[in-house]
PDB file of N, CA and C in Angstrom:
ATOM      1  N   UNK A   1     -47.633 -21.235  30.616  1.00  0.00           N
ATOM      2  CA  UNK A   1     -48.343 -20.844  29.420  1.00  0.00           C
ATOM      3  C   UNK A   1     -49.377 -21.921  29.111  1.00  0.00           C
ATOM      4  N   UNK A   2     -50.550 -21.326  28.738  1.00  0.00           N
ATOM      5  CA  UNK A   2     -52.180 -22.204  28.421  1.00  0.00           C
ATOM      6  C   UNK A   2     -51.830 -22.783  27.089  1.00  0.00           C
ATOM      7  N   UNK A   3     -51.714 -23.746  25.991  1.00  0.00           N
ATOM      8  CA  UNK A   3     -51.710 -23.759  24.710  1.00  0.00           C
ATOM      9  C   UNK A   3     -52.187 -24.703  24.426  1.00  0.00           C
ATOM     10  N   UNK A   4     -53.446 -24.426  23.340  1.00  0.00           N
ATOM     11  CA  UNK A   4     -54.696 -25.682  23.332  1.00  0.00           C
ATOM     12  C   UNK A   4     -54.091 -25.874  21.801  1.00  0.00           C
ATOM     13  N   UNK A   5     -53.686 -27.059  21.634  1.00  0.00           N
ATOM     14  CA  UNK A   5     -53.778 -28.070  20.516  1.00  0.00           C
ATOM     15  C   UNK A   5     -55.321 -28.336  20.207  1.00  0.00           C
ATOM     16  N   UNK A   6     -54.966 -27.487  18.328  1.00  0.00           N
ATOM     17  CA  UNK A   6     -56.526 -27.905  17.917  1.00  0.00           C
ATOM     18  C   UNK A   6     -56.670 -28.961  16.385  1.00  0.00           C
ATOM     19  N   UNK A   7     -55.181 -29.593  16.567  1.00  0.00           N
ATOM     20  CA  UNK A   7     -55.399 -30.690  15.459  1.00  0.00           C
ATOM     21  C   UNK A   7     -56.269 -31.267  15.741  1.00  0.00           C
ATOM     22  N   UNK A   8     -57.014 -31.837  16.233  1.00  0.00           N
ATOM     23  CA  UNK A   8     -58.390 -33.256  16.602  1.00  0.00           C
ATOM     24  C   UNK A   8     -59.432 -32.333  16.451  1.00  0.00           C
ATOM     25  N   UNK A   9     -59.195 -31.024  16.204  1.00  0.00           N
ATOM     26  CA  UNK A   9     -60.981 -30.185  15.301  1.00  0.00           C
ATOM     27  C   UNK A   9     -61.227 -31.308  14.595  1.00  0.00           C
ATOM     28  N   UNK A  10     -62.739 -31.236  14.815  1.00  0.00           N
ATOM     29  CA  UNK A  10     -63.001 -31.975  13.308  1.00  0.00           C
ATOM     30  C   UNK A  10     -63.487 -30.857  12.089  1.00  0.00           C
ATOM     31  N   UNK A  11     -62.815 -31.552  10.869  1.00  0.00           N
ATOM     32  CA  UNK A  11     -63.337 -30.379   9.791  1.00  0.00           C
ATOM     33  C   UNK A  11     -61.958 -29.617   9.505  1.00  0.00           C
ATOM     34  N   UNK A  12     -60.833 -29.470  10.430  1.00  0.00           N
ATOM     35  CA  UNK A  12     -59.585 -28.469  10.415  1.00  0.00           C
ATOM     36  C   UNK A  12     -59.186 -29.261   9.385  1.00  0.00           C
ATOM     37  N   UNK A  13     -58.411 -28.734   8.215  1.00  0.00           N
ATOM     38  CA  UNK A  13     -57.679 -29.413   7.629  1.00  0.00           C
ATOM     39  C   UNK A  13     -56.088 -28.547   7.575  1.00  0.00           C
ATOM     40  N   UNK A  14     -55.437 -29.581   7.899  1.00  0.00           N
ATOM     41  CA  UNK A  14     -54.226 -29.396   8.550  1.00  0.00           C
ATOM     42  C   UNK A  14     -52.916 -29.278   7.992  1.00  0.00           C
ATOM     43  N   UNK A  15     -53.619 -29.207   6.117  1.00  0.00           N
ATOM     44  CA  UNK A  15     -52.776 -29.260   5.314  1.00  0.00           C
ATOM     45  C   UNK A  15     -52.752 -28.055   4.209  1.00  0.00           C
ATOM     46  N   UNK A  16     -51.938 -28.139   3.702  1.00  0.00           N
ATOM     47  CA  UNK A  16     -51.763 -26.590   2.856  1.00  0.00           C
ATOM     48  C   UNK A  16     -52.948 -25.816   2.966  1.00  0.00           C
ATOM     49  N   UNK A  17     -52.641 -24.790   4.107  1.00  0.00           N
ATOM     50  CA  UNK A  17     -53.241 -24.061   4.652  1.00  0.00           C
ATOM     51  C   UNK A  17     -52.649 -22.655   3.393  1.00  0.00           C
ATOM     52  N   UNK A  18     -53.527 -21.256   3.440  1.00  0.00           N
ATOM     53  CA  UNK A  18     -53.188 -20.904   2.463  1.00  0.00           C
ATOM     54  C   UNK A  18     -52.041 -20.329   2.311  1.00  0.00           C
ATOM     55  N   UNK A  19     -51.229 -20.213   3.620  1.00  0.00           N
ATOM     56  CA  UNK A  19     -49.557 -19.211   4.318  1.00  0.00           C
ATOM     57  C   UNK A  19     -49.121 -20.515   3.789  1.00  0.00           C
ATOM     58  N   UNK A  20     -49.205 -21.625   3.678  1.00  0.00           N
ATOM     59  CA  UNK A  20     -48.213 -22.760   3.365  1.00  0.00           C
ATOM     60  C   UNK A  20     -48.216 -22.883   2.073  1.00  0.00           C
ATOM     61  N   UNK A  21     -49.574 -22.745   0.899  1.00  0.00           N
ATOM     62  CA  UNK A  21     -49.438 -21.918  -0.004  1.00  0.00           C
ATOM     63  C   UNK A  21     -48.837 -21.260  -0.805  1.00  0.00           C
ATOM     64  N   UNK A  22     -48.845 -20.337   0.215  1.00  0.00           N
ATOM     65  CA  UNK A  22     -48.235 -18.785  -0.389  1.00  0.00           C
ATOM     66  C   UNK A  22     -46.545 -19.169  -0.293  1.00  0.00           C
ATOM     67  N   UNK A  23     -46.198 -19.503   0.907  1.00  0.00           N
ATOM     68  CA  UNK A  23     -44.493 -20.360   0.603  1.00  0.00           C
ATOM     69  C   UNK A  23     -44.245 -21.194  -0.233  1.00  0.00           C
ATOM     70  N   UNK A  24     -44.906 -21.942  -0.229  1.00  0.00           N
ATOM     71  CA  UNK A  24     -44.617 -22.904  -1.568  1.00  0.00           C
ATOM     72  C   UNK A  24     -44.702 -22.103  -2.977  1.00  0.00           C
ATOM     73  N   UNK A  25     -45.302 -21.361  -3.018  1.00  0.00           N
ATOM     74  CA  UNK A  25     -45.636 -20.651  -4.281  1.00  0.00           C
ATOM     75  C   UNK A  25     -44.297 -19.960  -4.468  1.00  0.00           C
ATOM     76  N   UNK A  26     -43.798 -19.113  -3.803  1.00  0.00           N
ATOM     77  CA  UNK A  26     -42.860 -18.328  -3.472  1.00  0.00           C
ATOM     78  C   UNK A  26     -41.355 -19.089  -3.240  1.00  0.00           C
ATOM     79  N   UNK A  27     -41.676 -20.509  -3.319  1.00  0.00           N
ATOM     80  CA  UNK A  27     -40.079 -21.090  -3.112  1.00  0.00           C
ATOM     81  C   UNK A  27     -39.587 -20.962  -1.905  1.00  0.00           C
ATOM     82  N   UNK A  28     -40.180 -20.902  -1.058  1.00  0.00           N
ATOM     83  CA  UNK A  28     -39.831 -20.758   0.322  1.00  0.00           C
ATOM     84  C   UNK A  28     -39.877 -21.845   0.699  1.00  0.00           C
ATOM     85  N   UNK A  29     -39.084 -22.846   1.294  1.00  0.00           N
ATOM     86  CA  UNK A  29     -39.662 -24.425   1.861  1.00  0.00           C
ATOM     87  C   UNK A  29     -39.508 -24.019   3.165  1.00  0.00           C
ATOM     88  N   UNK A  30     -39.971 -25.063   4.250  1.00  0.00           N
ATOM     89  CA  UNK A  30     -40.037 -24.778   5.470  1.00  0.00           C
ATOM     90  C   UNK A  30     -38.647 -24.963   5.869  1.00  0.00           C
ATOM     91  N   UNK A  31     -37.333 -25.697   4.785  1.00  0.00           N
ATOM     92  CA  UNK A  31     -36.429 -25.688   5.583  1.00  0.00           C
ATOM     93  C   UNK A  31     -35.564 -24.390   5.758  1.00  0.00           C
ATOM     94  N   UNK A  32     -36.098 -23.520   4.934  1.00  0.00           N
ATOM     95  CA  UNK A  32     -35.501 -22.208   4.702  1.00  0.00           C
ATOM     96  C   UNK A  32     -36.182 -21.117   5.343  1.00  0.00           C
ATOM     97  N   UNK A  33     -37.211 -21.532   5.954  1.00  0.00           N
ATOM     98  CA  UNK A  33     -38.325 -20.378   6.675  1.00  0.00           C
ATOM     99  C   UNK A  33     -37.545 -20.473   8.109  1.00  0.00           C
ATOM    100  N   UNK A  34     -37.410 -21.830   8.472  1.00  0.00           N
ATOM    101  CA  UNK A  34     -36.809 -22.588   9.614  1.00  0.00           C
ATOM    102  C   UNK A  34     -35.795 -21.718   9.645  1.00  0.00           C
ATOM    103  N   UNK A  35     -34.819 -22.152   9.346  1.00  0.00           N
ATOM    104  CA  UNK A  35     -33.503 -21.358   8.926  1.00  0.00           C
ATOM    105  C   UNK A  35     -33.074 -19.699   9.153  1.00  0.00           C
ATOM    106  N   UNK A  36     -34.610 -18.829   8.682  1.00  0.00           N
ATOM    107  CA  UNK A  36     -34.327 -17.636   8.604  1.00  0.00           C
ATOM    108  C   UNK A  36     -34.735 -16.975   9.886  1.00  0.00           C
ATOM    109  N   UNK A  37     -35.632 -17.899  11.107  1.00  0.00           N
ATOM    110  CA  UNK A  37     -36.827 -18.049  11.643  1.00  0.00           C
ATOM    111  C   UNK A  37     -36.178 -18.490  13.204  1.00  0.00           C
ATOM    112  N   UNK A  38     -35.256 -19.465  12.981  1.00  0.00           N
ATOM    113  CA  UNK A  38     -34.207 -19.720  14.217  1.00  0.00           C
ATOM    114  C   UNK A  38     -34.904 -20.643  14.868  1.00  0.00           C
ATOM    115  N   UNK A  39     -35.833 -21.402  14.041  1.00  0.00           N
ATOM    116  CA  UNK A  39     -36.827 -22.579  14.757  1.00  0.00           C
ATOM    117  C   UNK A  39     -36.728 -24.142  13.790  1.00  0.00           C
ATOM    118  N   UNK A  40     -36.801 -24.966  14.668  1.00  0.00           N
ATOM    119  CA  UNK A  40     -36.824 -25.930  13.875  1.00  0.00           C
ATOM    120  C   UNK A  40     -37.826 -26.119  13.397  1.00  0.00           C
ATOM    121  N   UNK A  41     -37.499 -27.476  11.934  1.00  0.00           N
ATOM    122  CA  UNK A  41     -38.278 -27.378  11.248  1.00  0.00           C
ATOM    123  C   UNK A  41     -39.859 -27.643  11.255  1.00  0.00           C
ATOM    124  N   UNK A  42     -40.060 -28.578  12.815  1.00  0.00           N
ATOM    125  CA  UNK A  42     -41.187 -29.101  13.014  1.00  0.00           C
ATOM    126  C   UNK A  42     -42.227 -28.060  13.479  1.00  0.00           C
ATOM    127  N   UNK A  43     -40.825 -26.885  14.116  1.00  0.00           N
ATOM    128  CA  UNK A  43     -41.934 -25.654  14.989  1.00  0.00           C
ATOM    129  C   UNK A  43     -42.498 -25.066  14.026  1.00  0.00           C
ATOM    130  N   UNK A  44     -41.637 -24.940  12.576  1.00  0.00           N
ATOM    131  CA  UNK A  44     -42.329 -23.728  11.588  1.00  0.00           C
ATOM    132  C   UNK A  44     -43.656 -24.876  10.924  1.00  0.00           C
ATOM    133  N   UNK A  45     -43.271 -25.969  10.671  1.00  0.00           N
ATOM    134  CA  UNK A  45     -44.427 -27.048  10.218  1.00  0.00           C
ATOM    135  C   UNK A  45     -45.781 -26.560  11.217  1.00  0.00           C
ATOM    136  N   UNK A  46     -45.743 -27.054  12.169  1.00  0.00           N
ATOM    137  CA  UNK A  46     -47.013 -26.580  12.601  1.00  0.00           C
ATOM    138  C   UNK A  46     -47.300 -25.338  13.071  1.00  0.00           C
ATOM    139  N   UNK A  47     -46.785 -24.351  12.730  1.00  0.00           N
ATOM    140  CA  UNK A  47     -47.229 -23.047  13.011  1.00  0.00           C
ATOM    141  C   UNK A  47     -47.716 -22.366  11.576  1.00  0.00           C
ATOM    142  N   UNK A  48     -47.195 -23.210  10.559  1.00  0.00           N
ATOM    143  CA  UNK A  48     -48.224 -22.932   9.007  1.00  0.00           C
ATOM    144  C   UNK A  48     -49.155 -23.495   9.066  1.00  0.00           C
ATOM    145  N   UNK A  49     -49.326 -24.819   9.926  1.00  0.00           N
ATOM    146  CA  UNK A  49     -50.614 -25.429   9.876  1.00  0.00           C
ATOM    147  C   UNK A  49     -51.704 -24.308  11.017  1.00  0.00           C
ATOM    148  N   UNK A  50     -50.974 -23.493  11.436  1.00  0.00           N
ATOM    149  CA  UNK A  50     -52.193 -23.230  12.594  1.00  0.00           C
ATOM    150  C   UNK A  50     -52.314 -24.260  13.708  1.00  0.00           C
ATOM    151  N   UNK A  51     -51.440 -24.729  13.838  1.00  0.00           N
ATOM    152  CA  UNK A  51     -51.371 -26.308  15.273  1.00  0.00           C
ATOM    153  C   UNK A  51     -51.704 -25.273  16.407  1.00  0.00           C
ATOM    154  N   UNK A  52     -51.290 -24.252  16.600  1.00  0.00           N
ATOM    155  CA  UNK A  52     -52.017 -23.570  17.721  1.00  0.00           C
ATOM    156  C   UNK A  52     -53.063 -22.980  17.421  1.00  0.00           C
ATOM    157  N   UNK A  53     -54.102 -22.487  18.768  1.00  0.00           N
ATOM    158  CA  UNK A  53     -55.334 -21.693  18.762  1.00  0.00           C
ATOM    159  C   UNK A  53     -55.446 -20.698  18.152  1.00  0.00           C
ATOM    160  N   UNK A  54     -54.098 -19.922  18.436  1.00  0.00           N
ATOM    161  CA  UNK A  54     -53.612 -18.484  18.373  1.00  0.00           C
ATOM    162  C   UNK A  54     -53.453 -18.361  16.967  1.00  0.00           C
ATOM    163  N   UNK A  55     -53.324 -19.448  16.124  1.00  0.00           N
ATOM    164  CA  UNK A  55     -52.834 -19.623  14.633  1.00  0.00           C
ATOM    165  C   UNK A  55     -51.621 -19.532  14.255  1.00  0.00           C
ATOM    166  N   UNK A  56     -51.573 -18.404  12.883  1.00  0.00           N
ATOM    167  CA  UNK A  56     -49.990 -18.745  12.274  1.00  0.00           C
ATOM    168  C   UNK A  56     -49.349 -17.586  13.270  1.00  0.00           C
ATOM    169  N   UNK A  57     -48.195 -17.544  13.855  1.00  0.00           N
ATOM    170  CA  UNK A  57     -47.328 -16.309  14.155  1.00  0.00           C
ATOM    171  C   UNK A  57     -47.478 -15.334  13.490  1.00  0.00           C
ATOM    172  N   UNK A  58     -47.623 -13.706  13.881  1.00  0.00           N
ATOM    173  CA  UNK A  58     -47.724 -12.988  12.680  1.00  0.00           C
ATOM    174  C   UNK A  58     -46.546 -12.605  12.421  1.00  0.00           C
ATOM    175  N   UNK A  59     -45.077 -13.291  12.879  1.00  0.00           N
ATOM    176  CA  UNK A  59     -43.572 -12.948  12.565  1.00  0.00           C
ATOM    177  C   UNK A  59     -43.790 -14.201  11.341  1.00  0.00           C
ATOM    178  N   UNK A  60     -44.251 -15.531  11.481  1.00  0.00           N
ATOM    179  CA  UNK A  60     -44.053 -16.031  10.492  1.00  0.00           C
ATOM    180  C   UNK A  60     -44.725 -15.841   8.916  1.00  0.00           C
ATOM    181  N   UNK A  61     -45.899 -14.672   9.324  1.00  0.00           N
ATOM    182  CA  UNK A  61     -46.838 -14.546   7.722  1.00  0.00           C
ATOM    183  C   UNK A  61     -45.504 -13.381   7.224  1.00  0.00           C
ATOM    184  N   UNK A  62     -45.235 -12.635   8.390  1.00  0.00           N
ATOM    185  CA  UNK A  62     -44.113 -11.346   7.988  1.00  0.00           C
ATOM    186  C   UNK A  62     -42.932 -11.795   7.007  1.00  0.00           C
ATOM    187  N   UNK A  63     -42.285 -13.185   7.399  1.00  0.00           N
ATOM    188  CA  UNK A  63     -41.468 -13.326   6.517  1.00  0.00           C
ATOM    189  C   UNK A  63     -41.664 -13.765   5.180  1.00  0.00           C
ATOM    190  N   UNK A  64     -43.346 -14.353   5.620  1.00  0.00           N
ATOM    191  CA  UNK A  64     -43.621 -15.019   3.887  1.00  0.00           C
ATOM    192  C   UNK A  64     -43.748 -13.687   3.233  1.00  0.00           C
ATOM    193  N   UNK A  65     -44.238 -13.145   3.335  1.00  0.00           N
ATOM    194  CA  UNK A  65     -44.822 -11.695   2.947  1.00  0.00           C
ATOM    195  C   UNK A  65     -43.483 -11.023   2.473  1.00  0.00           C
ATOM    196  N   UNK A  66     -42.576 -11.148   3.087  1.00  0.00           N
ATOM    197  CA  UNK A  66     -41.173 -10.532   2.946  1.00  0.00           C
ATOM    198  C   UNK A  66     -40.167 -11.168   2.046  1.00  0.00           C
ATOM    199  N   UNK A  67     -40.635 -12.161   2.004  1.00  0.00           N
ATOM    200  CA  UNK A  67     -39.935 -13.329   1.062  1.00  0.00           C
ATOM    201  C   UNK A  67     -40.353 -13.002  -0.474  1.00  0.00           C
ATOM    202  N   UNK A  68     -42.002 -12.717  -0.540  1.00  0.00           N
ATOM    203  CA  UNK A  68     -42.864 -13.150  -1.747  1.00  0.00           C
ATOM    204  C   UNK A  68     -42.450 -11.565  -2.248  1.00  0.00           C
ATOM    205  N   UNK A  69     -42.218 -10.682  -1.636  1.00  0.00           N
ATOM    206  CA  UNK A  69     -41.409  -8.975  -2.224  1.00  0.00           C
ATOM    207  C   UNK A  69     -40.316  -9.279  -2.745  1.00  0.00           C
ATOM    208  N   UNK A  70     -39.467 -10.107  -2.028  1.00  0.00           N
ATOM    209  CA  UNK A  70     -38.338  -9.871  -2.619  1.00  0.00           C
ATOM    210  C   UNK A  70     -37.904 -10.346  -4.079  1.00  0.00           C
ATOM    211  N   UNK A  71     -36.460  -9.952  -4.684  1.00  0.00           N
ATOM    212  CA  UNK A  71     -36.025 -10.116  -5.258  1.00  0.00           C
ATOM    213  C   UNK A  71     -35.273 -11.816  -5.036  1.00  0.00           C
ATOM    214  N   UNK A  72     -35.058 -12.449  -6.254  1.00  0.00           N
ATOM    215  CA  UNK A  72     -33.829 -13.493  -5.514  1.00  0.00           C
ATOM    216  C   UNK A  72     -32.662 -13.279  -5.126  1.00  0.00           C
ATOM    217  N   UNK A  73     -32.178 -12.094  -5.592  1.00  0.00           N
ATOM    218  CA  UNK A  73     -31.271 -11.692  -5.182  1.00  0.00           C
ATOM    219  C   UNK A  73     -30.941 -11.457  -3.317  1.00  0.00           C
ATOM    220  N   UNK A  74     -32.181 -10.864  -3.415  1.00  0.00           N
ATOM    221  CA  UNK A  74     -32.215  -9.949  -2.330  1.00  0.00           C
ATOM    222  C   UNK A  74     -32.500 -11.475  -1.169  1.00  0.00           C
ATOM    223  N   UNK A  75     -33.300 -12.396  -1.501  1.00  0.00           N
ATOM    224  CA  UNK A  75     -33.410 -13.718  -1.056  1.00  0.00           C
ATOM    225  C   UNK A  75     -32.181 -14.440  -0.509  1.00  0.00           C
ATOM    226  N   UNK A  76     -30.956 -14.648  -1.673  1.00  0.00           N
ATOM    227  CA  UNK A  76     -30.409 -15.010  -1.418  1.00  0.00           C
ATOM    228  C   UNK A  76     -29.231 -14.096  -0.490  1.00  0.00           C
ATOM    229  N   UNK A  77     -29.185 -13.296  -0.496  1.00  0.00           N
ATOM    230  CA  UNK A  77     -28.400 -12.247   0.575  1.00  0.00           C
ATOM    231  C   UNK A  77     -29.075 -12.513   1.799  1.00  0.00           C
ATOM    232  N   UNK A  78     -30.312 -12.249   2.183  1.00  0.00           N
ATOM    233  CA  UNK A  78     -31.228 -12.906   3.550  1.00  0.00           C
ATOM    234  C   UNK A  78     -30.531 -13.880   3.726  1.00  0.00           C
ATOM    235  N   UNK A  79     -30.436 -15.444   3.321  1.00  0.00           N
ATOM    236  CA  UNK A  79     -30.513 -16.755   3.303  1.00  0.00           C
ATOM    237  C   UNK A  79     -28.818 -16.384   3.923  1.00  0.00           C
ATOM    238  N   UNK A  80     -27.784 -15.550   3.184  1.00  0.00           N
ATOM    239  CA  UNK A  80     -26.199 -15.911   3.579  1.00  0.00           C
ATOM    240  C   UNK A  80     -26.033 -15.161   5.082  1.00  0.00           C
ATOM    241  N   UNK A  81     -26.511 -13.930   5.197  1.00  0.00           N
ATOM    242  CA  UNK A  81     -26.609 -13.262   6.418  1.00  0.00           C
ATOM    243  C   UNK A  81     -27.068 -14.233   7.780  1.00  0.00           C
ATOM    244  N   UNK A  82     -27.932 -14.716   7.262  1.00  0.00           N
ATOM    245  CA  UNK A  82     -28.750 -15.355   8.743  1.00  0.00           C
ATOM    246  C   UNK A  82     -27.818 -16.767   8.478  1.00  0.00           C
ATOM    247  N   UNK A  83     -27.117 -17.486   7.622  1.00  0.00           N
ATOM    248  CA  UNK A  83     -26.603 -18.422   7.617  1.00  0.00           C
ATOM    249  C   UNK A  83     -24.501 -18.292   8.408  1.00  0.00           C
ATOM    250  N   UNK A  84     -24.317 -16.797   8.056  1.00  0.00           N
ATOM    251  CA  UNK A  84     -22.855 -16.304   8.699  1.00  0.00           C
ATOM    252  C   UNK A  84     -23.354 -16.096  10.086  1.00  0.00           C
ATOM    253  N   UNK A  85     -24.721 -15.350  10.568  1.00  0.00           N
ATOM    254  CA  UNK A  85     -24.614 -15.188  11.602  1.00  0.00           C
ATOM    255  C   UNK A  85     -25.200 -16.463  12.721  1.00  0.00           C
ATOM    256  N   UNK A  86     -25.645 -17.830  12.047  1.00  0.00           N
ATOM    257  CA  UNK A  86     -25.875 -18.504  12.526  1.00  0.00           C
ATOM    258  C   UNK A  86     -24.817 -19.110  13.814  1.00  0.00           C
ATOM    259  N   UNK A  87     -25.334 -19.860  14.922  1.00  0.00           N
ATOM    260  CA  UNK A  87     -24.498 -20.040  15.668  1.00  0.00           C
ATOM    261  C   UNK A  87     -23.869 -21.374  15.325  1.00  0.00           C
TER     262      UNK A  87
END
C-alpha cells in the first residue's frame, strides 16, 4: 500500500480540524471514538487530523455523525455493547 504523509504541507494545520470539532462538541473524545472504532488512540488522532492524503475515513465522520444523533442514552448503550464485546 502507497500512503503519502502530508503533515510537512506547509499551511496544513493539523489541529482541530472541523470532524475534531464536531467530536469535541459532541463529547466524543478520541478515547471513546478509539474504543468504538477498534483502533488505537493514535490511529483515530491522526485520521481526524487528515494525517493521510485520502483524509478523514468516511467510517470515522460516520460515527461522529452517529454519535452527534444520538441520544445519551442511546450513547451510552453503544459505549457498553462495544465495551462487552470487546476482546
Amino acid at each position: 500500500m502507497d500512503v503519502t504523509y502530508i503533515d510537512a504541507l506547509p499551511g496544513r494545520s493539523m489541529e482541530n480540524t472541523p470532524w475534531q470539532q464536531r467530536a469535541k462538541a459532541s463529547g466524543l473524545t478520541q478515547k471513546k471514538l478509539a474504543k468504538l472504532l477498534g483502533h488505537a488512540e493514535i490511529t483515530i488522532s491522526r485520521q481526524l487530523r487528515g494525517h493521510w492524503e485520502s483524509g478523514i475515513p468516511r467510517h470515522v465522520v460516520a460515527a461522529i455523525v452517529a454519535w452527534e444523533v444520538m441520544t445519551p442514552a442511546q450513547r451510552e448503550e453503544w459505549l457498553a455493547i462495544v465495551e462487552k464485546d470487546a476482546p
